[in-house]
Protein backbone atom coordinates (compact mmCIF):
# COMPACT_ATOMS: atom_id res chain seq x y z
CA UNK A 1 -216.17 -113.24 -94.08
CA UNK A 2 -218.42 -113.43 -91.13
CA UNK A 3 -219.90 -110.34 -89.21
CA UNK A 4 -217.18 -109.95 -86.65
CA UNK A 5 -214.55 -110.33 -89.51
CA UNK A 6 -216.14 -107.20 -91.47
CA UNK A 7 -215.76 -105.22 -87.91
CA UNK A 8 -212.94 -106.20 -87.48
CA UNK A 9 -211.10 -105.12 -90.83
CA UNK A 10 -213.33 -102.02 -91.02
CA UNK A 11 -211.67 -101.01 -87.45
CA UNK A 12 -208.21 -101.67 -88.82
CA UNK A 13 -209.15 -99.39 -92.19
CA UNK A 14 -210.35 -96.67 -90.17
CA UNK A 15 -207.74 -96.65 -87.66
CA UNK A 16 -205.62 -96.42 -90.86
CA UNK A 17 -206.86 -93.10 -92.02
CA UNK A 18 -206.96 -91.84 -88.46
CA UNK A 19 -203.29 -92.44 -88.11
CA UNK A 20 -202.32 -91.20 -91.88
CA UNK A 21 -203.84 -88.39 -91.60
CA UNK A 22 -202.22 -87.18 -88.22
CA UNK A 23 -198.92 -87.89 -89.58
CA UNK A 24 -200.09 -85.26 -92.37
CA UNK A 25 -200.83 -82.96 -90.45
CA UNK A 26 -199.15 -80.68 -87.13
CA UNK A 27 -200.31 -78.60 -85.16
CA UNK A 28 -198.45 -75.80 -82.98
CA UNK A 29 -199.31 -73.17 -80.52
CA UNK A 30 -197.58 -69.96 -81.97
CA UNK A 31 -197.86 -68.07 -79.28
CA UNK A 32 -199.79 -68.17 -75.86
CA UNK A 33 -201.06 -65.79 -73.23
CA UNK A 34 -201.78 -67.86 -69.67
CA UNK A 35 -204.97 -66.62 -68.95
CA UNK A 36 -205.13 -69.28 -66.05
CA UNK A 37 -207.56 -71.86 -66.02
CA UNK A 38 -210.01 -71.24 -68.26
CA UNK A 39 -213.05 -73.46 -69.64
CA UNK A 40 -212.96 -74.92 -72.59
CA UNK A 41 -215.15 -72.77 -75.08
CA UNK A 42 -218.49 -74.35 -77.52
CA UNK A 43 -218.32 -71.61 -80.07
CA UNK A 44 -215.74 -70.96 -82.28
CA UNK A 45 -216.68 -67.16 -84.15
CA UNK A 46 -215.50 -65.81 -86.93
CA UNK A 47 -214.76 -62.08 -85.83
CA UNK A 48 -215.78 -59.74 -88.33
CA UNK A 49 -212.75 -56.86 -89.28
CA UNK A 50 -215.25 -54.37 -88.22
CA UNK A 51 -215.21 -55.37 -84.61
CA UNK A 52 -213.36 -53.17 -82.29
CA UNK A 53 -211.08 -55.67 -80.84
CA UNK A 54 -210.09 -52.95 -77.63
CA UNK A 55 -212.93 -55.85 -75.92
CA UNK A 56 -211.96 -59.29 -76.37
CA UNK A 57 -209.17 -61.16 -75.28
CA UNK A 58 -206.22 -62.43 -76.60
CA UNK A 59 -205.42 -66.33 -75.95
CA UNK A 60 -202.90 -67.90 -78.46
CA UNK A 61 -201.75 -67.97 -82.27
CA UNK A 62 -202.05 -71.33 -83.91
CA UNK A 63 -200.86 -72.62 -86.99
CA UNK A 64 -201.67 -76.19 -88.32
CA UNK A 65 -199.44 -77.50 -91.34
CA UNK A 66 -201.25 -80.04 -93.73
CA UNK A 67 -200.18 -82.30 -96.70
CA UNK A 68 -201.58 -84.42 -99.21
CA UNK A 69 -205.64 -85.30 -97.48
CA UNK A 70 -205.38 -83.43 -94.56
CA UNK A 71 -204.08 -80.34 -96.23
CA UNK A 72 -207.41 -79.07 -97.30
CA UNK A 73 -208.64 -75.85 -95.40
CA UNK A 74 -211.68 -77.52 -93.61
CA UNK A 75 -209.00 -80.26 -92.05
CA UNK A 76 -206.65 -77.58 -91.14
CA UNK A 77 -209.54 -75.41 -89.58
CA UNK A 78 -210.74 -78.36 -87.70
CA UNK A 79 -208.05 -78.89 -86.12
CA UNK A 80 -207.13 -75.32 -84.81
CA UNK A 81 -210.85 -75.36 -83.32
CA UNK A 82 -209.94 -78.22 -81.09
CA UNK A 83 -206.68 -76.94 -80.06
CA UNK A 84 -208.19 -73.28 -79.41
CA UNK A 85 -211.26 -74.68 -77.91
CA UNK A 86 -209.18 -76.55 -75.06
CA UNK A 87 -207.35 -73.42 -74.30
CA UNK A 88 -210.80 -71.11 -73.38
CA UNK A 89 -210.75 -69.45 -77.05
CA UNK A 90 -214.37 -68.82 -78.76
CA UNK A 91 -213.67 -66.76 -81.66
CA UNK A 92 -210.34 -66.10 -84.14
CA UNK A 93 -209.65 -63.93 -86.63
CA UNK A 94 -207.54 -65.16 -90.20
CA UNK A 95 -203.55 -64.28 -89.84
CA UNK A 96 -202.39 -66.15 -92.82
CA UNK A 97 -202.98 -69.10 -95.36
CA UNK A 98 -200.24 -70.88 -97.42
CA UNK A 99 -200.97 -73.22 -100.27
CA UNK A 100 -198.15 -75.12 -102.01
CA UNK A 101 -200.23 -76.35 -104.62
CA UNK A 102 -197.46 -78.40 -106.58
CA UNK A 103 -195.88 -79.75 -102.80
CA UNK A 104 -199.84 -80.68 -101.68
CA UNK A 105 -199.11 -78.98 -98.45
CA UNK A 106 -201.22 -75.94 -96.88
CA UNK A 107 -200.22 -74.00 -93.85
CA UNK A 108 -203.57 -71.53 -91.75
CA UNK A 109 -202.64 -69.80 -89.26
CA UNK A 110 -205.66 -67.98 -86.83
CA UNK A 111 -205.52 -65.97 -84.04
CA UNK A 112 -207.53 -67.01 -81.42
CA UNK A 113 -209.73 -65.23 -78.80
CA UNK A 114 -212.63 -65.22 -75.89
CA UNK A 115 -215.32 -62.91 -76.20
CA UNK A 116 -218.53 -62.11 -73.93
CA UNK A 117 -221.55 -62.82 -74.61
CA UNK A 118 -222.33 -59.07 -75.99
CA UNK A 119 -219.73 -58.62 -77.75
CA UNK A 120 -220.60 -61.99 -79.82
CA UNK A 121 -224.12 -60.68 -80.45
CA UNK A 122 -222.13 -57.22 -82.33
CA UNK A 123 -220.01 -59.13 -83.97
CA UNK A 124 -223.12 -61.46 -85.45
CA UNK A 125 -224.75 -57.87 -86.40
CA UNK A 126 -221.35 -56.98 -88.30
CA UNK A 127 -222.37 -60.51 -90.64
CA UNK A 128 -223.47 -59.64 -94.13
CA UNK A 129 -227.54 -60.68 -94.16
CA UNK A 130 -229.22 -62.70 -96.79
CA UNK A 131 -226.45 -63.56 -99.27
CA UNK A 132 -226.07 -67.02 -100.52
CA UNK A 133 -222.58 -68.34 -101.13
CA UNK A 134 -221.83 -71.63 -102.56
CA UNK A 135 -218.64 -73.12 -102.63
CA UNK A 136 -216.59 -75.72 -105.42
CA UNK A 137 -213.91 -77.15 -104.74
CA UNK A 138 -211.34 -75.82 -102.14
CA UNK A 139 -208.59 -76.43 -104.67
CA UNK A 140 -207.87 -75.08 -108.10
CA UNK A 141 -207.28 -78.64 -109.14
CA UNK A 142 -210.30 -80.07 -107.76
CA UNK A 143 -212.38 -79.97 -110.81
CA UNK A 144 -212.15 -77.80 -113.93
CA UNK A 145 -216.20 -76.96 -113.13
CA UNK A 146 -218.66 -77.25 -111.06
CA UNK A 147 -222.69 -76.71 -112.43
CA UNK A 148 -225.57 -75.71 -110.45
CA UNK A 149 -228.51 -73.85 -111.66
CA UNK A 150 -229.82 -70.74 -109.58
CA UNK A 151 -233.83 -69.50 -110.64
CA UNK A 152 -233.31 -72.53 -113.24
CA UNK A 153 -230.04 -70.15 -114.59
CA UNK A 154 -227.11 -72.78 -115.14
CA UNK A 155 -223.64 -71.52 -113.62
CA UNK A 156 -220.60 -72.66 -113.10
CA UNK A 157 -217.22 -72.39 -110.86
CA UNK A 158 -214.38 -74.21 -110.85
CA UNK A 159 -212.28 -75.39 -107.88
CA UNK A 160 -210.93 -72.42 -105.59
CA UNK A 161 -214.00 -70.35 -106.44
CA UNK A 162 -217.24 -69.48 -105.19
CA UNK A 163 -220.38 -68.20 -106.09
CA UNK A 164 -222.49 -65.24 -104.12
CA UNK A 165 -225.43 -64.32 -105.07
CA UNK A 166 -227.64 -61.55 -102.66
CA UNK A 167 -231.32 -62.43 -101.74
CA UNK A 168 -233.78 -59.49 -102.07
CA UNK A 169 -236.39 -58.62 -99.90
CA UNK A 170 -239.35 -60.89 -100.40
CA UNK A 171 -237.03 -62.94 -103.05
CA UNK A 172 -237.00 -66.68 -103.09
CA UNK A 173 -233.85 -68.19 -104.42
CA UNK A 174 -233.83 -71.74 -106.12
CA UNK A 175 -230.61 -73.37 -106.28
CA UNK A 176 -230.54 -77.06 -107.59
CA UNK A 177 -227.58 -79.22 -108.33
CA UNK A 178 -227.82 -82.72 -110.38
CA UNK A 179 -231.00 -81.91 -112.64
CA UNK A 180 -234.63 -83.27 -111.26
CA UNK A 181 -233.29 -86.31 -109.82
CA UNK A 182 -230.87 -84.09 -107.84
CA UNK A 183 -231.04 -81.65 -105.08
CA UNK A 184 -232.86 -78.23 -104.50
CA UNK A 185 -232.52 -75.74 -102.22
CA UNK A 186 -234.88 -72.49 -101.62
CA UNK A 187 -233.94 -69.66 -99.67
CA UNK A 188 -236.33 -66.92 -98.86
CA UNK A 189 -235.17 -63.62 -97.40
CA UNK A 190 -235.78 -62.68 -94.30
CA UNK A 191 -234.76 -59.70 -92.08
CA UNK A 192 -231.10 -60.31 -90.20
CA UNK A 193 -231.22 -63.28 -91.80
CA UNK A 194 -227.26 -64.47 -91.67
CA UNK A 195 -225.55 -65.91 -94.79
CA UNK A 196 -226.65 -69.09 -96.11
CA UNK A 197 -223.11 -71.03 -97.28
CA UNK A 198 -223.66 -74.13 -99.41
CA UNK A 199 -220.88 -76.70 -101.03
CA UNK A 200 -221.25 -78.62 -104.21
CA UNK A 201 -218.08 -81.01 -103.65
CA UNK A 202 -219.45 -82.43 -100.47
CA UNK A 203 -216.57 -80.86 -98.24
CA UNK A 204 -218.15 -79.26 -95.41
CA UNK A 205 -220.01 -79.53 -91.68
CA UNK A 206 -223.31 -80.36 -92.52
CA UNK A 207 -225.98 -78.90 -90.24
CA UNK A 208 -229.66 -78.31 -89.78
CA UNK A 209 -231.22 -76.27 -92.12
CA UNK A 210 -230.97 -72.18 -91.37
CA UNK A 211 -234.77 -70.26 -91.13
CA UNK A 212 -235.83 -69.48 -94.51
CA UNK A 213 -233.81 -72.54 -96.41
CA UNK A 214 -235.96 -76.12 -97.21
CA UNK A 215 -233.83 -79.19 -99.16
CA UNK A 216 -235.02 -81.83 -100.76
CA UNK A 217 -233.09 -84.87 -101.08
CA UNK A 218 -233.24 -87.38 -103.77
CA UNK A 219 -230.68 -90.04 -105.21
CA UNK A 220 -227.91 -87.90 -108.19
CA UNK A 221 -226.74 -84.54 -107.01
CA UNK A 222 -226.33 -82.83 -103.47
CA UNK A 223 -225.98 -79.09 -101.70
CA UNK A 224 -223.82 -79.89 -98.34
CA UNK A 225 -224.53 -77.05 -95.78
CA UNK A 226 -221.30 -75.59 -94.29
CA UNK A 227 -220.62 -74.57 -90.95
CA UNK A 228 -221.10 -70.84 -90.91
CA UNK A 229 -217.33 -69.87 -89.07
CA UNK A 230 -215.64 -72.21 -91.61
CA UNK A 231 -217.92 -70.29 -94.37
CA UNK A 232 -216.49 -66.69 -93.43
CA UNK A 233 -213.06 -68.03 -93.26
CA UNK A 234 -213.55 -69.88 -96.91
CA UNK A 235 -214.86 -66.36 -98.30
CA UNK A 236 -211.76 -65.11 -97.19
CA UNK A 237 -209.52 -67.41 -98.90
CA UNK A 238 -211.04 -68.43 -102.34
CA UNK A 239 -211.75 -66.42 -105.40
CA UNK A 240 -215.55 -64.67 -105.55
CA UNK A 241 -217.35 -65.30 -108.99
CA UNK A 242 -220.87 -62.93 -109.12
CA UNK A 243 -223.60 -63.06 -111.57
């Protein structure tokens, strides 16, 4: 097979995923306010309970419906970002999550929102501060366990759990996964330092490293940084397990 025939066929393979995974998946606008025109938003926060919500604004209710691949949280999340994102939203808050584990389908539904500038920065201050949580699988049956060692202290979770362990003040925290020819992680504590969300089945949206947090990569083994919105929402939904 000759360069252009390995494009080719890898075109045609990913265009089959694209277009299996949309039929899996739907996604609906609930219900809608018309706010007129409004520009499309960058952010998409995850608005903290605490937050007096007499100050943002209301734009729509979306639900997304998953099976089989794309009925994992992340997918379903994704997916209500870029609807809620074209209509002006920023933020959203959880309304409800459905998991048909024996059907493989999963229905989230968020309420979406636009908030100022200001009120962002309060709702960022209502964020716990220098907790680590790391994540296993998002499904019960993912794997019966998941090991990691924290301060060189094996633990483990299994699928549909997560771990969350607090930093203390002047504390650095080791977490390694996979051994020495593996991964390690250290985060340090630092003041308003936000939650530090980590995933040990490789779902997540990777991202630069946070202040305070330095990886080192080799070839067995690997900590996959998730997107801090998706990590509240995932706190939310899966089962805490604490030293």
């Amino acid at each position: 097979m000759n360069f252009f025939q390995l494009i080719k066929s890898l075109s045609v393979l990913i265009l089959f995923f694209i277009i299996k995974i949309s039929v899996a998946q739907k996604v609906e606008v609930i219900t809608k306010v018309d706010r007129g025109k409004l520009k499309a938003g960058n952010d998409f926060a995850f608005i903290e309970s605490a937050l007096d919500t007499s100050g943002i604004v209301y734009i729509a209710t979306i639900k997304a419906t998953g099976k089989e691949n794309a009925s994992g949280i992340q997918a379903l999340y994704i997916s209500i970002q870029g609807e809620a994102l074209g209509l002006g939203a920023n933020a959203f808050r959880l309304n409800s999550f459905v998991k048909n584990e024996n059907d493989d389908e999963s229905i989230l539904i968020l309420d979406t929102y636009f908030i100022n500038d200001s009120i962002l920065d309060l709702n960022w201050n209502f964020h716990e501060k220098n907790v680590i949580y790391i994540f296993g699988g998002e499904r019960k049956r993912d794997s019966t366990d998941f090991s990691f060692k924290v301060n060189n202290k094996k633990k483990n979770i299994k699928g549909g759990e997560f771990y969350r362990r607090m930093v203390k003040k002047n504390e650095k925290v080791k977490i390694n996964k996979g051994g020495f020819a593996g991964m390690t992680m250290w985060v340090d504590w630092k003041e308003w330092k936000p939650p530090t969300f980590l995933s040990l089945s490789g779902f997540g949206l990777s991202g630069p490293s946070p202040i305070g947090t330095v990886g080192a990569s080799f070839h067995t083994g690997r900590l996959t940084r998730v997107e801090p919105n998706l990590g509240h929402l995932l706190v939310k939904l899966l089962k805490p397990v604490e030293d």
